[in-house]
PDB file of N, CA and C in Angstrom:
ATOM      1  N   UNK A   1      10.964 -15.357 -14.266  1.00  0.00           N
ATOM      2  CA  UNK A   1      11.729 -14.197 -14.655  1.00  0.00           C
ATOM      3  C   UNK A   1      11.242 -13.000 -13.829  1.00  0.00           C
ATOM      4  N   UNK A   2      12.481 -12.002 -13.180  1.00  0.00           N
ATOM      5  CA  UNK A   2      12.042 -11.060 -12.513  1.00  0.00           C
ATOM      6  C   UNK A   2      12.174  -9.792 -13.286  1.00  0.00           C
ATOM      7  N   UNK A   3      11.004  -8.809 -13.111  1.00  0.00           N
ATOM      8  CA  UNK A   3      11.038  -7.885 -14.116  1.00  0.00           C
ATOM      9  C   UNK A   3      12.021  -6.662 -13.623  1.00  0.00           C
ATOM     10  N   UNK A   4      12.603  -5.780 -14.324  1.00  0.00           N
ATOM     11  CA  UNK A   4      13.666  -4.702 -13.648  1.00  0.00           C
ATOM     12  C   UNK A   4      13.003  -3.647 -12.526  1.00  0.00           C
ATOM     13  N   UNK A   5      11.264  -3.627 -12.657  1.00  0.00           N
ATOM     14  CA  UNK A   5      10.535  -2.906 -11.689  1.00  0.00           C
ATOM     15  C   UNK A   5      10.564  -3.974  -9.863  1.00  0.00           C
ATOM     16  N   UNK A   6      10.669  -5.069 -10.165  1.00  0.00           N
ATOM     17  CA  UNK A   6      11.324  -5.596  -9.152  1.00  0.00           C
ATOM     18  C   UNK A   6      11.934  -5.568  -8.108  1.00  0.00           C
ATOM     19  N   UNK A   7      13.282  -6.047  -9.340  1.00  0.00           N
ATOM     20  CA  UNK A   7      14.460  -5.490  -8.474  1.00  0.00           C
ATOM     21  C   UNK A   7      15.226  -4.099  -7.910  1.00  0.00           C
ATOM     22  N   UNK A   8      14.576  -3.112  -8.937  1.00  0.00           N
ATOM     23  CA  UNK A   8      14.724  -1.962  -8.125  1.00  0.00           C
ATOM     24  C   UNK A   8      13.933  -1.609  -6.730  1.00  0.00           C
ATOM     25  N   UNK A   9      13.125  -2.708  -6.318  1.00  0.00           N
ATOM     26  CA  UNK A   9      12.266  -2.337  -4.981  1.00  0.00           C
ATOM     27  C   UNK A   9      12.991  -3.471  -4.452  1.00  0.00           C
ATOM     28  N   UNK A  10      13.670  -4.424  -4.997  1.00  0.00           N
ATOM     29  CA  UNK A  10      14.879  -5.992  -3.627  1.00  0.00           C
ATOM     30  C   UNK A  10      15.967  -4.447  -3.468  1.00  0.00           C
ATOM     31  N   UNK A  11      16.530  -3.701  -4.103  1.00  0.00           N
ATOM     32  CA  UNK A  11      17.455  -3.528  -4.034  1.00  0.00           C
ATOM     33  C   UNK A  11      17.214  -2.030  -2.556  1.00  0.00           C
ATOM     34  N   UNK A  12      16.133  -1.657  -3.158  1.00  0.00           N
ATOM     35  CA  UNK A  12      15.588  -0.301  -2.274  1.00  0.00           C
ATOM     36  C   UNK A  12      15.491  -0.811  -0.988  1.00  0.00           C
ATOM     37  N   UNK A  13      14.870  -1.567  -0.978  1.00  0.00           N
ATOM     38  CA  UNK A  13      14.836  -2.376   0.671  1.00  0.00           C
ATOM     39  C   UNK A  13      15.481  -3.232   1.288  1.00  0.00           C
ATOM     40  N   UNK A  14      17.129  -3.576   0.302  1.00  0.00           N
ATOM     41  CA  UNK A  14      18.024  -4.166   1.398  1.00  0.00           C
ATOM     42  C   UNK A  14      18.354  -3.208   2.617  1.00  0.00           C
ATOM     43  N   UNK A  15      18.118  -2.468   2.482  1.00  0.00           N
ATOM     44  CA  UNK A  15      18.364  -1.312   4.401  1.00  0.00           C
ATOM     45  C   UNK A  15      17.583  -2.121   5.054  1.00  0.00           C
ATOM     46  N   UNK A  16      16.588  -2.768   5.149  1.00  0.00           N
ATOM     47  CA  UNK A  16      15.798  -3.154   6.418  1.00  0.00           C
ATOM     48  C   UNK A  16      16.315  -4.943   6.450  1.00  0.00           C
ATOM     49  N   UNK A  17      17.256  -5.248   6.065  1.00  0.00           N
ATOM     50  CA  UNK A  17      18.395  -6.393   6.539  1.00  0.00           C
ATOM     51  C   UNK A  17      18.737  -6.074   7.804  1.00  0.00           C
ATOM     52  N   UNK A  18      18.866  -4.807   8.351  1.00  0.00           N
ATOM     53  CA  UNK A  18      19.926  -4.527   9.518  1.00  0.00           C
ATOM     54  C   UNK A  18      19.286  -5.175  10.617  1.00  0.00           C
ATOM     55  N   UNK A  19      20.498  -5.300  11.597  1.00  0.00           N
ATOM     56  CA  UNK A  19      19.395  -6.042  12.729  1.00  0.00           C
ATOM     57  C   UNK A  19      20.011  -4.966  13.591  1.00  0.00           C
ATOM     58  N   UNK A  20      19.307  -4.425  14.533  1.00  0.00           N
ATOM     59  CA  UNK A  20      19.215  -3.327  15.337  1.00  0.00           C
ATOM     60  C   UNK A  20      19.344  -3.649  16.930  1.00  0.00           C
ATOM     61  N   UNK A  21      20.210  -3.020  17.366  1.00  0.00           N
ATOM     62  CA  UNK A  21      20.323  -3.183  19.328  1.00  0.00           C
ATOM     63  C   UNK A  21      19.619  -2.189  19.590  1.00  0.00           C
ATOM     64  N   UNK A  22      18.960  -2.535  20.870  1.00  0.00           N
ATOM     65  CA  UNK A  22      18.231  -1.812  21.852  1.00  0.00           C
ATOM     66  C   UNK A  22      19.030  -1.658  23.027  1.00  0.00           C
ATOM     67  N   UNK A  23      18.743  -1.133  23.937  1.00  0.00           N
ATOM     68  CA  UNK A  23      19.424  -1.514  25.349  1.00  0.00           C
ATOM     69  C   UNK A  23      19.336  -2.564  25.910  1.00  0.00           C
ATOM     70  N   UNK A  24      17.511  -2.204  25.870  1.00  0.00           N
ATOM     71  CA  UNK A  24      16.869  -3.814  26.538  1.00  0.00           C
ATOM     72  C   UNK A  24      16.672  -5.011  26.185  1.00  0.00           C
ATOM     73  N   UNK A  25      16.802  -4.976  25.026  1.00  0.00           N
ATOM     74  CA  UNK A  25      16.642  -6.438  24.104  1.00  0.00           C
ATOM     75  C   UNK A  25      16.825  -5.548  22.085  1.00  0.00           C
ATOM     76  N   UNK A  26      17.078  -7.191  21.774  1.00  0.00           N
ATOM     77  CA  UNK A  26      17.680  -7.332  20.371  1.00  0.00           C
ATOM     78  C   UNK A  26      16.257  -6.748  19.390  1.00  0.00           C
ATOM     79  N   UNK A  27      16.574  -6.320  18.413  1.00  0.00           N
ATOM     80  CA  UNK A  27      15.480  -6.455  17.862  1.00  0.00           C
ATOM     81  C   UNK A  27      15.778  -7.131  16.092  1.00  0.00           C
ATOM     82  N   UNK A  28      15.772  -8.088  15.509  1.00  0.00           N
ATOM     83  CA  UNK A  28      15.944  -9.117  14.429  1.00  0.00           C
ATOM     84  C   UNK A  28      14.252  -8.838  13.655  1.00  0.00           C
ATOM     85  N   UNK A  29      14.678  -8.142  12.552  1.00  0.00           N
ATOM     86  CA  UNK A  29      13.485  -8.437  11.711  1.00  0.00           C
ATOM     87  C   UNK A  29      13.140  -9.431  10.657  1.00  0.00           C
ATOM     88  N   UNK A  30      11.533  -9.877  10.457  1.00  0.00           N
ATOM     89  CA  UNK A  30      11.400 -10.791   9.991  1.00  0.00           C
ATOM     90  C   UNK A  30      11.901 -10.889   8.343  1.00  0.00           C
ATOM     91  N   UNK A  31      12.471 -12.219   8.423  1.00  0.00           N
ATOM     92  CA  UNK A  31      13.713 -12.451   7.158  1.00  0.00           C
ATOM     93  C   UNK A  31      12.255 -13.093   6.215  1.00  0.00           C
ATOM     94  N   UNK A  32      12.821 -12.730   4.587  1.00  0.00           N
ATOM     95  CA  UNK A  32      12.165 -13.414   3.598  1.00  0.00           C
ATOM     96  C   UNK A  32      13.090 -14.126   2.804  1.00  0.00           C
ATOM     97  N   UNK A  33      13.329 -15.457   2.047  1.00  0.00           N
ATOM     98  CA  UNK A  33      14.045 -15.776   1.338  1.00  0.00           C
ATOM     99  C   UNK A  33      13.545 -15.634  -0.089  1.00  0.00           C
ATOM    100  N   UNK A  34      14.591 -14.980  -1.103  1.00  0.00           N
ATOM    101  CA  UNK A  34      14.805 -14.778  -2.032  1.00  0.00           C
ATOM    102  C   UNK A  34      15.238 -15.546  -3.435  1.00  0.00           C
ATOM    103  N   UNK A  35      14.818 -16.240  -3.462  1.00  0.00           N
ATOM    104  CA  UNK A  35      15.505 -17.645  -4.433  1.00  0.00           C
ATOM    105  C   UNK A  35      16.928 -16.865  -5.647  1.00  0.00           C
ATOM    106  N   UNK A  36      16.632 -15.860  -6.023  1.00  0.00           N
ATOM    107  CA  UNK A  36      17.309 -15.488  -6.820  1.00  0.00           C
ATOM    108  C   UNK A  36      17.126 -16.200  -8.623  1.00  0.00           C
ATOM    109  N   UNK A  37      17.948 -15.843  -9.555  1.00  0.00           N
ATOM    110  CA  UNK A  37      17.535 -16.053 -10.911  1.00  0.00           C
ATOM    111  C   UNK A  37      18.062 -15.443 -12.134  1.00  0.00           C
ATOM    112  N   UNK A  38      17.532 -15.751 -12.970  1.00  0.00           N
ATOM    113  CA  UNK A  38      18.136 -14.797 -14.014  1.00  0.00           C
ATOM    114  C   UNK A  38      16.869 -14.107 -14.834  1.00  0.00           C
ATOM    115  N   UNK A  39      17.273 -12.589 -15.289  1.00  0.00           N
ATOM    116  CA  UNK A  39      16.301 -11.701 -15.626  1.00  0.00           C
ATOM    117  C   UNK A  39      17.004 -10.851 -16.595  1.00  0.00           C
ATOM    118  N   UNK A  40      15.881 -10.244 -17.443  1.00  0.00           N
ATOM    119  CA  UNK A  40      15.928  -9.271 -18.166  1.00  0.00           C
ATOM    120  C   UNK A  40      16.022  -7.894 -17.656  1.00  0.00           C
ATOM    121  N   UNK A  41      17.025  -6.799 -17.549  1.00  0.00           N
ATOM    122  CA  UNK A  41      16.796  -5.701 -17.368  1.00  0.00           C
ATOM    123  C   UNK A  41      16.938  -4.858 -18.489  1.00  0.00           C
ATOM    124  N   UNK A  42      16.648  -3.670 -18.428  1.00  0.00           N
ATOM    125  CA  UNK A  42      16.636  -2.503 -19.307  1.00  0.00           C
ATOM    126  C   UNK A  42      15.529  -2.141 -19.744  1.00  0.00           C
ATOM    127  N   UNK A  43      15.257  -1.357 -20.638  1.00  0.00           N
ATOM    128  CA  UNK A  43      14.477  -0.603 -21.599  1.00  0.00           C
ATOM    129  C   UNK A  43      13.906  -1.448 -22.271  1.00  0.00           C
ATOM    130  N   UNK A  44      12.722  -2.094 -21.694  1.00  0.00           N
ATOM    131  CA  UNK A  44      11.941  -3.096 -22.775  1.00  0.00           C
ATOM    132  C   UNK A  44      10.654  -2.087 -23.827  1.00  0.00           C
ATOM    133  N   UNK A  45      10.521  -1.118 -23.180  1.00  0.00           N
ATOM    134  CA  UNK A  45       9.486  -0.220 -24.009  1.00  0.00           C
ATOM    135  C   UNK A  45       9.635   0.534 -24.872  1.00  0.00           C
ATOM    136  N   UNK A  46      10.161   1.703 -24.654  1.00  0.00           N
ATOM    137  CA  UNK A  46      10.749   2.798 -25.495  1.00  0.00           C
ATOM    138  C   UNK A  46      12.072   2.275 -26.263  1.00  0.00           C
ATOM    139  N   UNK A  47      12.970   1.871 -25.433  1.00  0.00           N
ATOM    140  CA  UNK A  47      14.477   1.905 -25.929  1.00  0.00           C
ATOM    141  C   UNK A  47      14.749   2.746 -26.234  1.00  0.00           C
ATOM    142  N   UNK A  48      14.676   3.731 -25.259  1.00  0.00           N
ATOM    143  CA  UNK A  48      14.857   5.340 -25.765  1.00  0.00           C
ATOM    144  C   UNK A  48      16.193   5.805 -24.426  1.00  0.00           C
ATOM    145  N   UNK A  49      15.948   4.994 -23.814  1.00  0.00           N
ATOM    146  CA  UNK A  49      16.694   5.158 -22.497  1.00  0.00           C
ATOM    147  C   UNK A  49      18.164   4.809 -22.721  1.00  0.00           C
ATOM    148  N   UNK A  50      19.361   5.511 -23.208  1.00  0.00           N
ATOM    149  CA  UNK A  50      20.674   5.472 -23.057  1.00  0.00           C
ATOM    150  C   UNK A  50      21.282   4.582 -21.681  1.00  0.00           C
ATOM    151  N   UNK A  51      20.677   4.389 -20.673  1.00  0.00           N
ATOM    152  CA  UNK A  51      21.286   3.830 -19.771  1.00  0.00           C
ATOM    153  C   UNK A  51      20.748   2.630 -19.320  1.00  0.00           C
ATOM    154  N   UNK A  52      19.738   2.204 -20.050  1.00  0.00           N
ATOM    155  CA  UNK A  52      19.145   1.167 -20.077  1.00  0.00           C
ATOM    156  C   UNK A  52      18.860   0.374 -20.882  1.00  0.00           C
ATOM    157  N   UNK A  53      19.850   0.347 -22.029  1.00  0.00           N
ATOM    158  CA  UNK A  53      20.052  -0.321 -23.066  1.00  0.00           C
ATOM    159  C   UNK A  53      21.590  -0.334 -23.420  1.00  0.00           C
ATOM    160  N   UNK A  54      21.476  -1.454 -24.431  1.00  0.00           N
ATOM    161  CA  UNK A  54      20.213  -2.974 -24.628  1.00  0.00           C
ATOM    162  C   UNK A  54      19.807  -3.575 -23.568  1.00  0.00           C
ATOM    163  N   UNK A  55      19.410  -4.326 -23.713  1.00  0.00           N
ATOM    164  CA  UNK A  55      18.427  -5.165 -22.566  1.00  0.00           C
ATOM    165  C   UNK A  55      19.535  -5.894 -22.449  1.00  0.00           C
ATOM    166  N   UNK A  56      19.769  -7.022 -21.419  1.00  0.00           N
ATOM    167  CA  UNK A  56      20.728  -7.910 -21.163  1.00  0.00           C
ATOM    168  C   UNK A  56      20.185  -8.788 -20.152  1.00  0.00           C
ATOM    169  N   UNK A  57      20.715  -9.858 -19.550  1.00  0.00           N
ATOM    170  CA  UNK A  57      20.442 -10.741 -18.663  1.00  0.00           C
ATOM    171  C   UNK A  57      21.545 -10.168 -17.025  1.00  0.00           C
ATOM    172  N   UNK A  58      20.104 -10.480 -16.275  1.00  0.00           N
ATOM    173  CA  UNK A  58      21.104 -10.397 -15.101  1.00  0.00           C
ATOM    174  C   UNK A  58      21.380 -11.526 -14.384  1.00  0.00           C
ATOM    175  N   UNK A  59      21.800 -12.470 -13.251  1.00  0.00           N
ATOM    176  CA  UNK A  59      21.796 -12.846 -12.361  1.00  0.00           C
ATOM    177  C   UNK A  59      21.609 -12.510 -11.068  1.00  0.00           C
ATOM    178  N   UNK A  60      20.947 -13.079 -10.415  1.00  0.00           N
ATOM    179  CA  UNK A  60      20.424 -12.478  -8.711  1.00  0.00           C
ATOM    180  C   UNK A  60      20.830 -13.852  -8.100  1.00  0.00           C
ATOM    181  N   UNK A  61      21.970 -13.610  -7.046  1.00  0.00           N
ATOM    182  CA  UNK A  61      22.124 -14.764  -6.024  1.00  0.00           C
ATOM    183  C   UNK A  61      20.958 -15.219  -5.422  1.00  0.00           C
ATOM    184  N   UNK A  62      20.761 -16.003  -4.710  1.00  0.00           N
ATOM    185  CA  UNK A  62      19.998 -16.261  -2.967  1.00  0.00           C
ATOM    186  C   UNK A  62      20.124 -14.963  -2.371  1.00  0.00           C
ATOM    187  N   UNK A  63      19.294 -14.577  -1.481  1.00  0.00           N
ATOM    188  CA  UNK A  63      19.509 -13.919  -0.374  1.00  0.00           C
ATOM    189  C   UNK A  63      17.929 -13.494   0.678  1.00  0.00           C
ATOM    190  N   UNK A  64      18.540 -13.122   1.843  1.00  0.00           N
ATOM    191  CA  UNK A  64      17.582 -12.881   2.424  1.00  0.00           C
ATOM    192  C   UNK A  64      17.683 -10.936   2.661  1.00  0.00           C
ATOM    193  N   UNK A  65      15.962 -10.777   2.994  1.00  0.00           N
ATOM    194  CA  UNK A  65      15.375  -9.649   2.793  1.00  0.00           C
ATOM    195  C   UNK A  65      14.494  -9.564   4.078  1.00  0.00           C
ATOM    196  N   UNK A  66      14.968  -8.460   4.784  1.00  0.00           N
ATOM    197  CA  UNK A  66      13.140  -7.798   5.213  1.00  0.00           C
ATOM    198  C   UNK A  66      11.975  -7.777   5.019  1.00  0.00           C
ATOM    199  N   UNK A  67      10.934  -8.473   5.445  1.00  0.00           N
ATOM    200  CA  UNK A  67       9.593  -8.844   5.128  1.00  0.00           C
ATOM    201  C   UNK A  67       8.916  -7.281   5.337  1.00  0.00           C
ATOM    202  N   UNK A  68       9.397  -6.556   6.107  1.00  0.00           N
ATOM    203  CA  UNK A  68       8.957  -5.119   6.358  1.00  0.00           C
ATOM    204  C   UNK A  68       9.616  -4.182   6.432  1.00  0.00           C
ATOM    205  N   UNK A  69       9.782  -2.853   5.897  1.00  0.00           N
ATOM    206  CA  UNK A  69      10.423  -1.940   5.915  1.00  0.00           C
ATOM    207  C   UNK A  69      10.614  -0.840   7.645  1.00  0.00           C
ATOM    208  N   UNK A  70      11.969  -0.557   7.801  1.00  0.00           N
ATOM    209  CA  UNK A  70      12.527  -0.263   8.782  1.00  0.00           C
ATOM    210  C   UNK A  70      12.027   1.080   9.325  1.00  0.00           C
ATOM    211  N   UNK A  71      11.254   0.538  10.561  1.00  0.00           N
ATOM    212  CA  UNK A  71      10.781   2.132  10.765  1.00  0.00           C
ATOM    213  C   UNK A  71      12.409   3.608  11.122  1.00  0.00           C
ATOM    214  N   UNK A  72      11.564   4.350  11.293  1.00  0.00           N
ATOM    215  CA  UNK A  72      12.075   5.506  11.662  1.00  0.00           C
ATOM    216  C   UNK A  72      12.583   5.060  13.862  1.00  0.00           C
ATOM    217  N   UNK A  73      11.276   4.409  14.410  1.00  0.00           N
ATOM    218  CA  UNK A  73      11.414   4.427  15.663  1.00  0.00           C
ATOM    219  C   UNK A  73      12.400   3.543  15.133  1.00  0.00           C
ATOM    220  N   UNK A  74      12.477   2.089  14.861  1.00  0.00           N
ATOM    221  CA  UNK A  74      14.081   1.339  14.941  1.00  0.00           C
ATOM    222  C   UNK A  74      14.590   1.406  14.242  1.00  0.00           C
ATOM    223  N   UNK A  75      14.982   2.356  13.348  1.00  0.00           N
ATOM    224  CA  UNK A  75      16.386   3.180  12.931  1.00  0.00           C
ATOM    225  C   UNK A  75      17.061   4.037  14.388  1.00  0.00           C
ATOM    226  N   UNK A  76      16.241   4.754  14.727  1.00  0.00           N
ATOM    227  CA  UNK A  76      16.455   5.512  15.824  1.00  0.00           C
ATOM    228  C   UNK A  76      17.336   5.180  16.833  1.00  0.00           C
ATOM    229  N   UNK A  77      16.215   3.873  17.374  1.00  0.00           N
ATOM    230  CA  UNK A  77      16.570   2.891  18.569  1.00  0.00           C
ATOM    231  C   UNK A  77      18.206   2.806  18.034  1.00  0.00           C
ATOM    232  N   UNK A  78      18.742   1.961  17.091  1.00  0.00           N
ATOM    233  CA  UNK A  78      19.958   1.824  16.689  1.00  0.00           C
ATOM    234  C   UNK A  78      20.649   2.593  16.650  1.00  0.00           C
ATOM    235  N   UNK A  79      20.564   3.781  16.147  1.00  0.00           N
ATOM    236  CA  UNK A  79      21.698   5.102  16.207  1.00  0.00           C
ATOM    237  C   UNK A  79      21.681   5.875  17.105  1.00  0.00           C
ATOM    238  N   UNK A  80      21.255   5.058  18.121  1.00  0.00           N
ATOM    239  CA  UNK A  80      20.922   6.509  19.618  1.00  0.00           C
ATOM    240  C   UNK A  80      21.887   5.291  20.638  1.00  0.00           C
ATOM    241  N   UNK A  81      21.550   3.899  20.145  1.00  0.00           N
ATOM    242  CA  UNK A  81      22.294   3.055  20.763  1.00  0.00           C
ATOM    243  C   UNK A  81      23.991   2.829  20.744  1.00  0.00           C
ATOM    244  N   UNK A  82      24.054   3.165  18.932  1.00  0.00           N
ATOM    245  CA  UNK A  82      25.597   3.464  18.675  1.00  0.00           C
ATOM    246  C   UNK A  82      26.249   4.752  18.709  1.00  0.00           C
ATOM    247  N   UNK A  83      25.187   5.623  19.141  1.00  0.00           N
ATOM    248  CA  UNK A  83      25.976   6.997  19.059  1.00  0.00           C
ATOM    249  C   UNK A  83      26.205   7.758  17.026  1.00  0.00           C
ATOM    250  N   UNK A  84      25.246   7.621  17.004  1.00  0.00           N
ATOM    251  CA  UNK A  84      25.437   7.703  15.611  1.00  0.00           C
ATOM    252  C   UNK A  84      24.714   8.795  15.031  1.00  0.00           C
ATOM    253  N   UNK A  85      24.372   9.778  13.993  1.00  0.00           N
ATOM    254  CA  UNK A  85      23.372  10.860  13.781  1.00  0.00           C
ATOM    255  C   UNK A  85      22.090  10.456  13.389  1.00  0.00           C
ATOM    256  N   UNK A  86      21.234  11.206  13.320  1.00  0.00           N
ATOM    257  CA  UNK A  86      19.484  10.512  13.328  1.00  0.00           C
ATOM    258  C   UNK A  86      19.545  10.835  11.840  1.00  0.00           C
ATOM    259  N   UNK A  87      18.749  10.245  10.678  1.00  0.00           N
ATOM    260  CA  UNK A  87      18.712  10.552   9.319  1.00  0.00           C
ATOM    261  C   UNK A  87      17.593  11.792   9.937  1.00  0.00           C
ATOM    262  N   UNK A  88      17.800  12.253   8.838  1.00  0.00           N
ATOM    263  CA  UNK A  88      16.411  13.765   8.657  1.00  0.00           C
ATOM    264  C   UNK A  88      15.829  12.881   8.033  1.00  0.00           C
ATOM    265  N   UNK A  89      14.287  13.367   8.756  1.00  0.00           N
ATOM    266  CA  UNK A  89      12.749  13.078   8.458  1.00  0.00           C
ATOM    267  C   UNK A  89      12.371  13.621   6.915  1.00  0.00           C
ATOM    268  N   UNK A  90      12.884  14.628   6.850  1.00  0.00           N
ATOM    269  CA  UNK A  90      12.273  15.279   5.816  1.00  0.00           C
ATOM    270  C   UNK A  90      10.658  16.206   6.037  1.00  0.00           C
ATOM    271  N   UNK A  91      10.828  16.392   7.455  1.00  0.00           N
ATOM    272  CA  UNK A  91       9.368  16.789   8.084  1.00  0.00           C
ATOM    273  C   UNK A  91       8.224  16.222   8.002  1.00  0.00           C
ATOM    274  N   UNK A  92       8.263  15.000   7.527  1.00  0.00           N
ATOM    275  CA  UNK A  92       7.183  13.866   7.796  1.00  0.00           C
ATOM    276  C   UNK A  92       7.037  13.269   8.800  1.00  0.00           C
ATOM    277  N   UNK A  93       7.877  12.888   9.729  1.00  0.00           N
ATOM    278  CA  UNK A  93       7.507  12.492  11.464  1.00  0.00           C
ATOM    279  C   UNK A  93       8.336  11.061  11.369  1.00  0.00           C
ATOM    280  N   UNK A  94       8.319  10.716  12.123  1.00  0.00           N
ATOM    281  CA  UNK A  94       9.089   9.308  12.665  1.00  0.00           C
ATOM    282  C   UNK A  94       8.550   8.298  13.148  1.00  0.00           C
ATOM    283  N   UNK A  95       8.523   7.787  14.600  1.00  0.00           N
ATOM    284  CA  UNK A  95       8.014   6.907  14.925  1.00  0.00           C
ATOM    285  C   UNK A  95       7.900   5.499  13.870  1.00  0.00           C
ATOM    286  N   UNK A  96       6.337   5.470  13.538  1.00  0.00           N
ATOM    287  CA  UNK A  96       6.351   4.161  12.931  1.00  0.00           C
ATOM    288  C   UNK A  96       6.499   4.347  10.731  1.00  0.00           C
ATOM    289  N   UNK A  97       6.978   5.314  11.010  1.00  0.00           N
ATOM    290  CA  UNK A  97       7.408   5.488   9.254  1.00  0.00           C
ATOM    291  C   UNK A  97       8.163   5.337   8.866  1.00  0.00           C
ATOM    292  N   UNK A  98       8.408   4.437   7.299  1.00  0.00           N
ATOM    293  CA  UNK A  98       9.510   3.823   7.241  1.00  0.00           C
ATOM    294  C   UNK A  98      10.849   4.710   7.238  1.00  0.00           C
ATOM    295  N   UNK A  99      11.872   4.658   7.209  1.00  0.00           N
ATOM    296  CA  UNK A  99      13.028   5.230   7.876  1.00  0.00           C
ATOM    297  C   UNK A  99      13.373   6.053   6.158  1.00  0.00           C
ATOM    298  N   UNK A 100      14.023   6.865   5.855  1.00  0.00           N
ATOM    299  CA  UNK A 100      14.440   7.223   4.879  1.00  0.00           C
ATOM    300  C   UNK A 100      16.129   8.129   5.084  1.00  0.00           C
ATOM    301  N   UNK A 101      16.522   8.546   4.009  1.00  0.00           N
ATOM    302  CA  UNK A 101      17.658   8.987   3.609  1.00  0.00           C
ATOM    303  C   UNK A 101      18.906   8.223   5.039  1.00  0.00           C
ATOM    304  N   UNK A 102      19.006   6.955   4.837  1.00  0.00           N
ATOM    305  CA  UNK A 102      20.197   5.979   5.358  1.00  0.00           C
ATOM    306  C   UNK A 102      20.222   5.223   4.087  1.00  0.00           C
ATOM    307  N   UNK A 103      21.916   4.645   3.820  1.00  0.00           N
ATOM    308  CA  UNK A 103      22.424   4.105   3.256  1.00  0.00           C
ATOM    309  C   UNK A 103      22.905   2.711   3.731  1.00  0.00           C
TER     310      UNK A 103
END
């Protein structure tokens, strides 16, 4: 059984699925497989939480995942390759940090 603290971190890090062009070569990040399952989500503590109650069962397909989160340099690489806008840093720097505010 997967707990709902979980899957809110499978779900946060499907962005680093993408597979990214370079000029010079591909860049494919390393895949994890996911068995998938069925789980409890919601408000197992308080039950105080309106949007997280009742508890219920979920299902999670198969799928594959990013073993590592997507830097900032290959986010970059990709949207400089497609012509696309750079996410804001948020004044934390780039390079090798993971990439933030992309959807």
């Amino acid at each position: 059984m997967i707990r709902a603290v979980s899957l809110i971190f499978l779900i946060s890090s499907i962005t680093s699925c993408i597979v990214f062009k370079k000029s010079t070569k591909s860049y494919s990040p390393e895949m994890v497989f996911v068995p998938g399952g069925t789980f409890v989500v919601g408000d197992i503590f308080e039950e105080t939480d309106s949007d997280a109650t009742p508890t219920h069962e979920m299902k999670l397909s198969p799928f594959y995942i990013g073993k590592y989160e997507v830097t900032f340099g290959q986010f970059d690489a990709f949207a400089l390759e497609d012509k696309i806008p750079l996410p804001d840093d948020e004044g934390l720097g780039r390079g090798d940090r993971a990439v933030v505010n992309v959807t």
